[in-house]
N, C-alpha and C. Protein backbone atom coordinates (compact mmCIF):
# COMPACT_ATOMS: atom_id res chain seq x y z
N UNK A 1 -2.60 -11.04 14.61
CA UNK A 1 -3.39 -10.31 13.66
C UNK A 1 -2.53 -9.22 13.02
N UNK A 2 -1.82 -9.32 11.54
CA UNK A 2 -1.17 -8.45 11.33
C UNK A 2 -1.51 -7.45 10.71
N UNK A 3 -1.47 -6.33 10.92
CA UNK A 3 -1.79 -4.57 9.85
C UNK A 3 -0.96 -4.56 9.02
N UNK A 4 -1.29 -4.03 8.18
CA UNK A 4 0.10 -3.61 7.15
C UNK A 4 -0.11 -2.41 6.46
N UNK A 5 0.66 -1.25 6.20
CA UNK A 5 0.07 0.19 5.70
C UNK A 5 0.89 -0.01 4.98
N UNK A 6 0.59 0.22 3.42
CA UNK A 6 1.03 0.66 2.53
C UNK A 6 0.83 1.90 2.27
N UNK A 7 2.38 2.22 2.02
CA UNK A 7 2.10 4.16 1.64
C UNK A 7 2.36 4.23 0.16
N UNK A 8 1.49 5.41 -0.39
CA UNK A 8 2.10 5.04 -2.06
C UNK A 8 1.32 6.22 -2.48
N UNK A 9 1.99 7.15 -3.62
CA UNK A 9 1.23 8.04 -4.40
C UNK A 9 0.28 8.21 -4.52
N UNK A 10 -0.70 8.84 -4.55
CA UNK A 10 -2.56 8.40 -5.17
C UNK A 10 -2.23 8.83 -6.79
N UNK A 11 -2.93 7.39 -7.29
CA UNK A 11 -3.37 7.75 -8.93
C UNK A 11 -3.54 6.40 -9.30
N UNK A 12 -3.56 5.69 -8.27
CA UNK A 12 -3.92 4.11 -8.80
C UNK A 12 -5.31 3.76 -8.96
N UNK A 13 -5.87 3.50 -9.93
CA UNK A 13 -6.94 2.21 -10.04
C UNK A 13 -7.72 1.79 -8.71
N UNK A 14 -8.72 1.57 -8.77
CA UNK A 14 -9.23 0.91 -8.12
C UNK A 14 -8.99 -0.66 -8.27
N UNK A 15 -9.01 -1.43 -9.40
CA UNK A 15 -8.17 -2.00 -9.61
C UNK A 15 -6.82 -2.85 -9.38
N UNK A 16 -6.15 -1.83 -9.12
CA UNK A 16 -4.98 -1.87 -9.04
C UNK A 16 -4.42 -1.91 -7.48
N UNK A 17 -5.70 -1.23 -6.83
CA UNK A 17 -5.30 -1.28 -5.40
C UNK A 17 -6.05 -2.57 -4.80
N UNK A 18 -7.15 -3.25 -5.01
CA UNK A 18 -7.39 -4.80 -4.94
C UNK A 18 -6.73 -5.49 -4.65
N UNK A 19 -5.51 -5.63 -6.50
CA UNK A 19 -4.79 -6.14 -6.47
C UNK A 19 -4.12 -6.11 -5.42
N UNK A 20 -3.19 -5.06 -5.18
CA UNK A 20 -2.14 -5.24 -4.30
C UNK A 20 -2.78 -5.39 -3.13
N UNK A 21 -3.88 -5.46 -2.10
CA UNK A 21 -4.21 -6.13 -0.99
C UNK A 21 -4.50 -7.57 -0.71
N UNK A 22 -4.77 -8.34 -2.26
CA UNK A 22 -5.03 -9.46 -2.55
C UNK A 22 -3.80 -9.98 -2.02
N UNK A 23 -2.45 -9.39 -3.09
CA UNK A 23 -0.91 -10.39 -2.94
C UNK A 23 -0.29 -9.96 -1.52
N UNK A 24 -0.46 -8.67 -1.07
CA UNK A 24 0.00 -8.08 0.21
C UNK A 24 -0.71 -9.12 1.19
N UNK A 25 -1.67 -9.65 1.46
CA UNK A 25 -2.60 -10.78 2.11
C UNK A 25 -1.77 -12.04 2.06
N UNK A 26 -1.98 -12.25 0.93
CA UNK A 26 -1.65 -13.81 0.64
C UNK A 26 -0.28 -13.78 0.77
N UNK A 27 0.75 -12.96 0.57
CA UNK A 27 2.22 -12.96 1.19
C UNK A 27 2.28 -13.05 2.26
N UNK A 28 1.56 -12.24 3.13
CA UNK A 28 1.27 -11.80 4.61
C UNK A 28 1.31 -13.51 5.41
N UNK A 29 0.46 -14.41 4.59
CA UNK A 29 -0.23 -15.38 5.19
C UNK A 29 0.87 -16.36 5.06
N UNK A 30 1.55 -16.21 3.98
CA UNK A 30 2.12 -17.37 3.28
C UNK A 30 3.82 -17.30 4.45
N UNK A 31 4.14 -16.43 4.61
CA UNK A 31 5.60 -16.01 4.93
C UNK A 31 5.21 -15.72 6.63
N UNK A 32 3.97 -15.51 6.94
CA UNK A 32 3.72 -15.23 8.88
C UNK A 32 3.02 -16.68 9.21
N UNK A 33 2.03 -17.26 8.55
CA UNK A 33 1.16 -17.82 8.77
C UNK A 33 0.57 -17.57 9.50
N UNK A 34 -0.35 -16.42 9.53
CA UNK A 34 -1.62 -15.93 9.95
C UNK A 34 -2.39 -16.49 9.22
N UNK A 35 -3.87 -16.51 9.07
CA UNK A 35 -5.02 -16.57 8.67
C UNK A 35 -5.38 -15.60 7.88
N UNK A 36 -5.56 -15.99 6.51
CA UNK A 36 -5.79 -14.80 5.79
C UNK A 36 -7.37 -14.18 6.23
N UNK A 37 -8.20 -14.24 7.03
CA UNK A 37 -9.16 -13.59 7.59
C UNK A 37 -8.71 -12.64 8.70
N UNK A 38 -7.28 -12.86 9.43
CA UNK A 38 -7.03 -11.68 10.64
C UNK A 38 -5.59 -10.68 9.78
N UNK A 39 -5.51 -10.82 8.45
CA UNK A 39 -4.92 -9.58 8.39
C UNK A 39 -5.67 -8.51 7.26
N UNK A 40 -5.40 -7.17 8.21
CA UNK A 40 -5.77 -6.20 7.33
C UNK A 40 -4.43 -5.65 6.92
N UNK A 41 -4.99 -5.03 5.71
CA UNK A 41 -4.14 -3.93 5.00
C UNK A 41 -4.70 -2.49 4.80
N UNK A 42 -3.81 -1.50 4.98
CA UNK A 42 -4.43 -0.30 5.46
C UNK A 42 -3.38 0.43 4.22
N UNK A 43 -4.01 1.24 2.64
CA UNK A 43 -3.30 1.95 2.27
C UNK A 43 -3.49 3.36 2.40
N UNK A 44 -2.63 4.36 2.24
CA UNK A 44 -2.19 5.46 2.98
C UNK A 44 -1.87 6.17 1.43
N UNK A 45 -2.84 7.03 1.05
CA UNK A 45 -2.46 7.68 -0.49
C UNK A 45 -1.50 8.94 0.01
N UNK A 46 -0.81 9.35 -0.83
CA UNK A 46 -0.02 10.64 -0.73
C UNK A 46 -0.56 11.60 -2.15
N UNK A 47 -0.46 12.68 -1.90
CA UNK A 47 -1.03 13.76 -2.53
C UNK A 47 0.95 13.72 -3.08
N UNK A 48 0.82 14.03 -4.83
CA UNK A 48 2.02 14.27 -4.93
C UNK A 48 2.43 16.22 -4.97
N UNK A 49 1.75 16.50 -4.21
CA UNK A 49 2.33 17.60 -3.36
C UNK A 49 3.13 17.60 -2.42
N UNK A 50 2.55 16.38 -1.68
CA UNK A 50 2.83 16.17 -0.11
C UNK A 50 4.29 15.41 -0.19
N UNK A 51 4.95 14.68 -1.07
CA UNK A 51 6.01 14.10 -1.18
C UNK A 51 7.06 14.45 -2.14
N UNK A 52 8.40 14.07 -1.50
CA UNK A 52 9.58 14.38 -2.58
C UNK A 52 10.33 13.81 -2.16
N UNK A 53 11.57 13.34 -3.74
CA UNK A 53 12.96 12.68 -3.14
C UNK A 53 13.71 13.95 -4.03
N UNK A 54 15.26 13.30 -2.78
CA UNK A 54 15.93 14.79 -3.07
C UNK A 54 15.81 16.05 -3.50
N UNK A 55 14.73 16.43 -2.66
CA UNK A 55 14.15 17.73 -2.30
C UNK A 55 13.68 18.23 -3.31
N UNK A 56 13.20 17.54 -4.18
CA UNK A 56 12.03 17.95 -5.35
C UNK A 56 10.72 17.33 -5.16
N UNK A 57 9.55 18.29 -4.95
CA UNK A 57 8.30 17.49 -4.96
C UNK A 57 7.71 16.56 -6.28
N UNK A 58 7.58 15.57 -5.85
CA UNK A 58 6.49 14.72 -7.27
C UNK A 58 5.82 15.40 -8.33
N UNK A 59 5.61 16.54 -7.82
CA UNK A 59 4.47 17.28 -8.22
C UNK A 59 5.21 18.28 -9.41
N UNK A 60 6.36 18.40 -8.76
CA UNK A 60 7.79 19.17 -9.70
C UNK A 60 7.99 18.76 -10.75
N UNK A 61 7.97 17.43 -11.11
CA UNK A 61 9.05 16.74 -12.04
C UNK A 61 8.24 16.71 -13.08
């Protein structure tokens, strides 16, 4: 039964985050062969406060 957390900015779509549990699934299934009924996907929003590369916050730029 595989989990999978995607971490990623918040500002996506509802939409848009579907999507990517739809293909994150069906990859999941296609490349493990699990059952696409025993995997979940778990996304993980980030506040672009909360993140930065090379020591500039998201929120900076």
């Amino acid at each position: 039964m595989p989990f999978i957390t995607v971490k990623m900015l918040e500002g996506r779509t509802d939409e848009q985050k579907r999507a990517l549990c739809e293909k994150v699934t069906q990859a999941v299934a296609e490349t493990s062969g699990a059952p696409v009924e025993r995997i979940s996907v778990y996304i993980e929003e980030m506040s672009k406060d909360n993140f930065s590369t090379s020591g500039v916050r998201e929120s900076d730029k």
